[in-house]
Protein backbone atom coordinates (compact mmCIF):
# COMPACT_ATOMS: atom_id res chain seq x y z
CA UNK A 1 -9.51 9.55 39.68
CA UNK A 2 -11.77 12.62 41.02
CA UNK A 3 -14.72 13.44 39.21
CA UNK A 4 -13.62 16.51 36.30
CA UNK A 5 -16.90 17.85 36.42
CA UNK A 6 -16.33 21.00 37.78
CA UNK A 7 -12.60 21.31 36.10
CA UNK A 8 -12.87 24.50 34.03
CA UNK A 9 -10.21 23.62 31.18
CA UNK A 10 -9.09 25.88 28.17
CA UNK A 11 -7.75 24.26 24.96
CA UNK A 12 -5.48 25.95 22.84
CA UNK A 13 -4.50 24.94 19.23
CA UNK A 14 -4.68 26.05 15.64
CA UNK A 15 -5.53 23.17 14.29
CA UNK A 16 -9.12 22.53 14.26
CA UNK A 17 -9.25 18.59 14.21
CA UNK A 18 -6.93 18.52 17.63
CA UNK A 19 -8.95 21.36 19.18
CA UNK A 20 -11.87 18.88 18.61
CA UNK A 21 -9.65 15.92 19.32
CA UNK A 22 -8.96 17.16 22.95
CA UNK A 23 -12.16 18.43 23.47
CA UNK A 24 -14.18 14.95 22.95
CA UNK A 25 -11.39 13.16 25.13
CA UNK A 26 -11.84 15.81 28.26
CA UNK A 27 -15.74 15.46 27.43
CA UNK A 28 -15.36 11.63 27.63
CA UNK A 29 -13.02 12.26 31.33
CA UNK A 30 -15.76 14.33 32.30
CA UNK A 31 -14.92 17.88 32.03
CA UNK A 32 -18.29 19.73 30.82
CA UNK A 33 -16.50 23.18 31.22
CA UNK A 34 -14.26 23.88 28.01
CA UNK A 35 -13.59 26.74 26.16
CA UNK A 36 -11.39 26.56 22.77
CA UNK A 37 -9.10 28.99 21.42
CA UNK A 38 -7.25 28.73 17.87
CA UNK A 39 -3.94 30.81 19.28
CA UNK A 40 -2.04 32.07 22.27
CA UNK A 41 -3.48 35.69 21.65
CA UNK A 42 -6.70 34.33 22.30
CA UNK A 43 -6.86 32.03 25.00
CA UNK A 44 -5.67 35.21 27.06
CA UNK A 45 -8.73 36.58 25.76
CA UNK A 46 -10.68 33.78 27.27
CA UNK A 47 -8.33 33.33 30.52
CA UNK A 48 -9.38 37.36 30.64
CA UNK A 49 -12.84 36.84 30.23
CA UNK A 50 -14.06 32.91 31.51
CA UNK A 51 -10.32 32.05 33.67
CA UNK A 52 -9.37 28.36 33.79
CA UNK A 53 -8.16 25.61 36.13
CA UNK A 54 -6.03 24.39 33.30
CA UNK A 55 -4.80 25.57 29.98
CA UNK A 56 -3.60 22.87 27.32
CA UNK A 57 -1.97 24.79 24.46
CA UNK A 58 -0.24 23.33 21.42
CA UNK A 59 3.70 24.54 20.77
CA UNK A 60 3.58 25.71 17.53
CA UNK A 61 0.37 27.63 16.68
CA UNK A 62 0.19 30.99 14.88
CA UNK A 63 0.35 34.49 15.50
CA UNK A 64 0.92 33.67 18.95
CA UNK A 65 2.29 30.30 20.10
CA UNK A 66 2.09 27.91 23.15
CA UNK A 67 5.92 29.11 24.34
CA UNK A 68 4.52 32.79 24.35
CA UNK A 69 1.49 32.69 25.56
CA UNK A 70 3.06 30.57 28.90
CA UNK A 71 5.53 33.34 28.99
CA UNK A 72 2.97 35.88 29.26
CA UNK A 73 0.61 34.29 31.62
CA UNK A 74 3.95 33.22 34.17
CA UNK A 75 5.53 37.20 33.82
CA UNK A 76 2.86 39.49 32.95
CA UNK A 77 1.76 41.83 35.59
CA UNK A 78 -1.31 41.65 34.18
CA UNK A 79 -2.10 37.96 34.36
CA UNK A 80 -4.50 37.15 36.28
CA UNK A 81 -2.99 33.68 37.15
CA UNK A 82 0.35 32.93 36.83
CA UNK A 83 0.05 30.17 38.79
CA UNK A 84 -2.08 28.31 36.28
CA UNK A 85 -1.26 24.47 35.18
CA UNK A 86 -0.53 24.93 32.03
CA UNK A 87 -0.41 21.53 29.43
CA UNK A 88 1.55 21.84 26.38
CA UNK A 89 0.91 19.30 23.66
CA UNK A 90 3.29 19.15 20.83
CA UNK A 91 4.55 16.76 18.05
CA UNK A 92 7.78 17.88 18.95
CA UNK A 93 9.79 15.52 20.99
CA UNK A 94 13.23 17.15 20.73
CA UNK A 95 14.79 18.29 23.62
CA UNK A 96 15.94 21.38 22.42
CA UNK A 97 12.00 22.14 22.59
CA UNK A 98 11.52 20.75 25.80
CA UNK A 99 13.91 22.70 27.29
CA UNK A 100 12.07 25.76 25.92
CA UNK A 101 8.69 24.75 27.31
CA UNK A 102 10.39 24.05 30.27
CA UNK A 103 12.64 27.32 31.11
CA UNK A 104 9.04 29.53 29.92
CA UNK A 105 7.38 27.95 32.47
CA UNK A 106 5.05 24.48 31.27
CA UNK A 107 3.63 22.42 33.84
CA UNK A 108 3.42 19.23 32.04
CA UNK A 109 3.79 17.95 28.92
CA UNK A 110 2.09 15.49 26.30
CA UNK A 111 3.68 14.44 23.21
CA UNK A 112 1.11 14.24 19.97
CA UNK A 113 -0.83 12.01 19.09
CA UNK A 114 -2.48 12.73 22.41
CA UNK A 115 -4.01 9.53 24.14
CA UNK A 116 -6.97 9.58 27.13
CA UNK A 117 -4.32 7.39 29.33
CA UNK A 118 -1.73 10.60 28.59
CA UNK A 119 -4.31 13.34 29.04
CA UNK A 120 -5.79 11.98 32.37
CA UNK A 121 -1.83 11.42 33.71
CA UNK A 122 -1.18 14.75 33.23
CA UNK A 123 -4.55 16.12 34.59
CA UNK A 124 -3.70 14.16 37.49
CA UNK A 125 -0.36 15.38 37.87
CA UNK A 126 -1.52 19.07 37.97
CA UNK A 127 -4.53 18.41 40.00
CA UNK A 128 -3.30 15.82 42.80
CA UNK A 129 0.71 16.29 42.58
CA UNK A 130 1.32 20.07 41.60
CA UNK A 131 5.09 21.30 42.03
CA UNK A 132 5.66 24.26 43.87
CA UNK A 133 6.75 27.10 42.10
CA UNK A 134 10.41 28.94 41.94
CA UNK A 135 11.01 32.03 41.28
CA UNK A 136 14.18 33.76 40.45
CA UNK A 137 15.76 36.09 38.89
CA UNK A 138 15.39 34.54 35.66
CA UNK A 139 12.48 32.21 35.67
CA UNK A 140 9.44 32.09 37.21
CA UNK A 141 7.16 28.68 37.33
CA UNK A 142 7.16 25.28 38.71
CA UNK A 143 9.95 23.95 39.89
CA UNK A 144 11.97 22.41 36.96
CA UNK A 145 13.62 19.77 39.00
CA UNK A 146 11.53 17.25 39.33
CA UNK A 147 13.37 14.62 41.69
CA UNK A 148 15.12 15.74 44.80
CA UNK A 149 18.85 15.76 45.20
CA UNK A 150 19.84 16.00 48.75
CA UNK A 151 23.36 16.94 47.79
CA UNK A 152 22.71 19.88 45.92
CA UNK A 153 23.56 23.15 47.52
CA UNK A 154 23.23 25.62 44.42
CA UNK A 155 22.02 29.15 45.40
CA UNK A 156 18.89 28.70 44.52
CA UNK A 157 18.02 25.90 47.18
CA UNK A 158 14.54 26.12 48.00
CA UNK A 159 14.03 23.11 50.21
CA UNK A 160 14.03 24.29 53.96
CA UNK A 161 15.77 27.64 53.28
CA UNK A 162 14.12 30.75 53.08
CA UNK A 163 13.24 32.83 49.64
CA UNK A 164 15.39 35.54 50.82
CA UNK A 165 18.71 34.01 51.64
CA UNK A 166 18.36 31.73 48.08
CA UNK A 167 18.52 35.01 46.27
CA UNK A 168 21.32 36.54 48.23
């Protein structure tokens, strides 16, 4: 793995103890550059103010939470980047909440209780293996399909046909 040193990471989560818990385990992967934010409301604040390489935001967190604030930093015309890897760590497995992160836009994904092996997977996979991203008329993000089916010929085929026609 690369060095992390110059990674600028942002942490998302109301709960204190994982903020920390994340924190020490970047901090111990090498990232010095971390900011923490207890909502979604605020890490746009500090995506606003500092920007990030990565965000890792927690699913459930209150007033704003992790399934917002991705929403708002993939459709906003004000974001600054919706490209952004964005993390989300949850304790919720089910794949009705999956799918959620998924269609608003996650990157990744790490299932609590969050491990350095899991952490420095997905850093990797955002870093050194980053999807491209779709957009269409009802999602914008990386791509959601994640293995490629040679036989698929839906209209939204973006593998060696142009934006344009896709959307036609």
């Amino acid at each position: 793995m690369a060095s992390l040193e110059t990674l600028r990471v942002l942490v998302a989560d109301d709960n204190r103890n994982m903020r920390t818990i994340v924190m020490v385990l970047l901090k111990g992967l090498g990232v010095v550059h971390i900011r923490a934010a207890q909502d979604g409301g605020q890490a746009l604040k500090v995506l606003d103010d500092w920007g990030a390489d990565v965000a890792i935001v927690d699913f459930r967190m209150q007033p704003m939470d992790g399934v917002t604030f991705i929403q708002k930093v993939r459709t906003d015309p004000n974001s600054k980047n919706p490209f952004l890897p964005i993390i989300m760590l949850t304790g919720y497995a089910e794949k009705g909440r999956v799918l959620e992160a998924r269609d608003a836009g996650v990157t990744e994904m790490i299932i609590k209780p969050v491990t350095a092996k899991a952490l420095v997977a997905r850093l990797n996979a955002v870093i050194f293996n980053p999807r491209p991203f779709v957009r269409t008329t009802t999602y914008f993000g990386p791509d959601r399909r994640r293995r490629h089916d040679p036989d698929y010929v839906g209209l939204e085929r973006r593998k060696g046909q142009p934006l344009t026609q896709a959307l036609d």
